[in-house]
N, C-alpha and C. Protein backbone atom coordinates (compact mmCIF):
# COMPACT_ATOMS: atom_id res chain seq x y z
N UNK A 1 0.82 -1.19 0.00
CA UNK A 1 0.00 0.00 0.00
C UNK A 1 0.87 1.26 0.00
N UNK A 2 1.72 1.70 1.08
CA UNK A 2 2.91 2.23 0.92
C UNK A 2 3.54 2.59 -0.12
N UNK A 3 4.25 1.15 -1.08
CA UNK A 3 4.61 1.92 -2.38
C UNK A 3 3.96 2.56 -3.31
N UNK A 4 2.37 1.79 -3.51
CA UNK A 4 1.43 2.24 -4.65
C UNK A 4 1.10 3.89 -4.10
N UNK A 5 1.33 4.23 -3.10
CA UNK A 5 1.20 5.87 -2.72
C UNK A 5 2.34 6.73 -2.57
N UNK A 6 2.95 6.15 -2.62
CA UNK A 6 4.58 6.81 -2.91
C UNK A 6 4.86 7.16 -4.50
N UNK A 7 4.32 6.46 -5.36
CA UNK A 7 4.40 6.11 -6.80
C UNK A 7 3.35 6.89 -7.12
N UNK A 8 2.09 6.44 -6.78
CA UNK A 8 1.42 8.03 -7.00
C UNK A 8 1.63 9.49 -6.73
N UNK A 9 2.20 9.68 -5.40
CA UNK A 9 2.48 11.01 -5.19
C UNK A 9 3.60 11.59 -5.85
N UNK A 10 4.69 10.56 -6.28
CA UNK A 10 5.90 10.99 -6.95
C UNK A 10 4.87 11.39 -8.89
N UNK A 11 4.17 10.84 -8.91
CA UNK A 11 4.07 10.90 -10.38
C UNK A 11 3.43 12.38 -10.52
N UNK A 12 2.66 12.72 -9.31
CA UNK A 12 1.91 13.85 -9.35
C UNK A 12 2.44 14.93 -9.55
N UNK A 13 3.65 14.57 -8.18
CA UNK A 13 4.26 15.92 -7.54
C UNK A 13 5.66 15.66 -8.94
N UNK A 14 6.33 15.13 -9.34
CA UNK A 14 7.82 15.53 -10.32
C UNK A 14 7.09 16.43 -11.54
N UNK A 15 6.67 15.98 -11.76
CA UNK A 15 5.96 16.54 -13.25
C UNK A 15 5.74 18.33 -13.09
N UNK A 16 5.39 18.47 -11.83
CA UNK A 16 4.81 19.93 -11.47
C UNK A 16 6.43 20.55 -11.06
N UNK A 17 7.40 19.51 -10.96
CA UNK A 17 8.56 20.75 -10.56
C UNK A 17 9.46 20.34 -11.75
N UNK A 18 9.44 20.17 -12.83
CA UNK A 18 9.91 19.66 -14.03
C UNK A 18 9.96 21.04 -15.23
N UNK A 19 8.78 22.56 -14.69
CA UNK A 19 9.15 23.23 -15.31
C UNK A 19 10.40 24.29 -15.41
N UNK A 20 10.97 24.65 -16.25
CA UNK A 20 12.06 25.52 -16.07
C UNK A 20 11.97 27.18 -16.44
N UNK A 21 10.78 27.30 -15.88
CA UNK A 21 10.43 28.71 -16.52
C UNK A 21 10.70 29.68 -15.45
N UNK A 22 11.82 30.76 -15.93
CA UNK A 22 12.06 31.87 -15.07
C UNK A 22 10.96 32.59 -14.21
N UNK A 23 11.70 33.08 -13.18
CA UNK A 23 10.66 33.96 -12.43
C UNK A 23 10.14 35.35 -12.95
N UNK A 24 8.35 35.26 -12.28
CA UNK A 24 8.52 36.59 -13.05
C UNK A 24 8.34 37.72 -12.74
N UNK A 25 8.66 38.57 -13.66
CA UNK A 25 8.72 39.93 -12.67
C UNK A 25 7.19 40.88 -12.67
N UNK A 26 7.31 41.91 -11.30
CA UNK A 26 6.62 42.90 -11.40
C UNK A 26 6.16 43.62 -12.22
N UNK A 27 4.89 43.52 -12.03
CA UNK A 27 4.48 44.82 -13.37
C UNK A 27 3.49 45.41 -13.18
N UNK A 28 3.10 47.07 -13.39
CA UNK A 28 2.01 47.56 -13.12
C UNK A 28 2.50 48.72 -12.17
N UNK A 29 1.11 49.43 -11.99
CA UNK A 29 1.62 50.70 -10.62
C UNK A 29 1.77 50.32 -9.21
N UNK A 30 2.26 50.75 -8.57
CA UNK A 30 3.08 50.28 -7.28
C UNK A 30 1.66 50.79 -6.31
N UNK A 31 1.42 50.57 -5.43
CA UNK A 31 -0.15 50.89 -4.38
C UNK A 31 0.51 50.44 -3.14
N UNK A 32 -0.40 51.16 -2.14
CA UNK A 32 0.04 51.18 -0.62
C UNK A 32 -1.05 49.70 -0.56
N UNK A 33 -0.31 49.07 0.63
CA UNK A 33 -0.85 47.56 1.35
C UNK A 33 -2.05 48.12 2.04
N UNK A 34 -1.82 49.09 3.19
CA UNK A 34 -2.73 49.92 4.32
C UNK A 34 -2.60 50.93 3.96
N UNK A 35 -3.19 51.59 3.30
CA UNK A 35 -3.74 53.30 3.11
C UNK A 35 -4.06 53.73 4.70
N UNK A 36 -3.51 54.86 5.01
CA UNK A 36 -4.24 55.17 5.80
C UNK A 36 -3.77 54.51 7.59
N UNK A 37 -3.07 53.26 7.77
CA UNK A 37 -3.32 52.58 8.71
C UNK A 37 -1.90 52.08 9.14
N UNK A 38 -0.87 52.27 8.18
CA UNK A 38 0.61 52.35 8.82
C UNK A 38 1.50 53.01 7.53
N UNK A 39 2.51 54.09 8.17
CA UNK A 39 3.30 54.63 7.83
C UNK A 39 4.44 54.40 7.78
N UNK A 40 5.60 53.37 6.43
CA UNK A 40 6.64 52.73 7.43
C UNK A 40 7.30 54.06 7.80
N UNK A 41 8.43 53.41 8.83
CA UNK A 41 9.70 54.74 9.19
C UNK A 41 11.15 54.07 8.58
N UNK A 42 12.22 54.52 9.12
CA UNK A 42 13.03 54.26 8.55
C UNK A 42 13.53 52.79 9.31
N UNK A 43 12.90 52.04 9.89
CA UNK A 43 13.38 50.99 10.26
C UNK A 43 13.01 50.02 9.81
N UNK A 44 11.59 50.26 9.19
CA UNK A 44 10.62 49.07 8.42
C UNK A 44 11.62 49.10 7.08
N UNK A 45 12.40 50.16 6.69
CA UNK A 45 13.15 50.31 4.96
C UNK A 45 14.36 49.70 5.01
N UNK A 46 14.89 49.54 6.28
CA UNK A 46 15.87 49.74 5.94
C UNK A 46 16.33 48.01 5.59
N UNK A 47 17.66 47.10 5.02
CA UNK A 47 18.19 46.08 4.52
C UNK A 47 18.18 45.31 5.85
N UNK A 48 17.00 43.62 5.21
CA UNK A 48 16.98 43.22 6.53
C UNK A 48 18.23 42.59 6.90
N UNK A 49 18.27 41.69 8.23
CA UNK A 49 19.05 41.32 8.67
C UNK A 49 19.39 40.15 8.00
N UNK A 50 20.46 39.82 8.21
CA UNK A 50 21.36 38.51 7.34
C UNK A 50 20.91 37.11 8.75
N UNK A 51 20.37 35.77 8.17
CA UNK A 51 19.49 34.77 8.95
C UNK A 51 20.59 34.62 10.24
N UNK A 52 21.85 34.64 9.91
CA UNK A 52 22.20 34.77 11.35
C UNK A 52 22.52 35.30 12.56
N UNK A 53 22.26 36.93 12.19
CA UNK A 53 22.42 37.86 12.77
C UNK A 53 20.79 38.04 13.36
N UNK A 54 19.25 37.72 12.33
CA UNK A 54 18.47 38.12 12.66
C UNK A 54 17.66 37.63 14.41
N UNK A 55 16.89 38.40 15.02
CA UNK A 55 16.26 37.36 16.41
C UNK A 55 16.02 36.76 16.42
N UNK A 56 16.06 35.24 16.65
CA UNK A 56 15.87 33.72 17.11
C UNK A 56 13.89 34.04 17.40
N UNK A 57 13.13 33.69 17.06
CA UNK A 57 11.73 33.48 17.71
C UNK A 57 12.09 32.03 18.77
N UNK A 58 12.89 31.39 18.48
CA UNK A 58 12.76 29.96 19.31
C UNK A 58 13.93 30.64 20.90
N UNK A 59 13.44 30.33 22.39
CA UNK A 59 13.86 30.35 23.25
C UNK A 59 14.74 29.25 23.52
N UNK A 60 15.83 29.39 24.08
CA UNK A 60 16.93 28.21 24.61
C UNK A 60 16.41 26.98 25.66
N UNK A 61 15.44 27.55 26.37
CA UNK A 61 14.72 26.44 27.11
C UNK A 61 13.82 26.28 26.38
N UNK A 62 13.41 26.31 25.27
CA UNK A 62 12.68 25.57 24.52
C UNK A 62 12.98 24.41 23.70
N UNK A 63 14.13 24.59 23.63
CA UNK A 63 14.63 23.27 22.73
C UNK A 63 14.68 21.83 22.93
């Protein structure tokens, strides 16, 4: 049972990542997310943090 669903899901799922078509880009006029309801500042702009520099969400006694 196992393989016959392994063999199905492989047949489903390769086929769908088999295309090689570039990403694509933006297009159109640029529009606010929240009109009205947040203003970024210069901290929301600025270059985020690099993954190992950024804050951990996971606590040390959590692990």
């Amino acid at each position: 049972m196992m393989h016959r669903l392994t063999l199905a899901l492989l047949l489903f799922v390769l086929p769908g990542c088999a295309d090689d078509a570039p990403p694509t880009d933006a297009s159109g006029p640029l529009r606010a997310l929240n009109p009205g309801r947040w203003t970024p500042g210069a901290d929301d702009l600025r270059t985020p943090l690099a993954p190992a520099a950024a804050p951990s969400m996971r606590t040390e006694a959590g692990r």
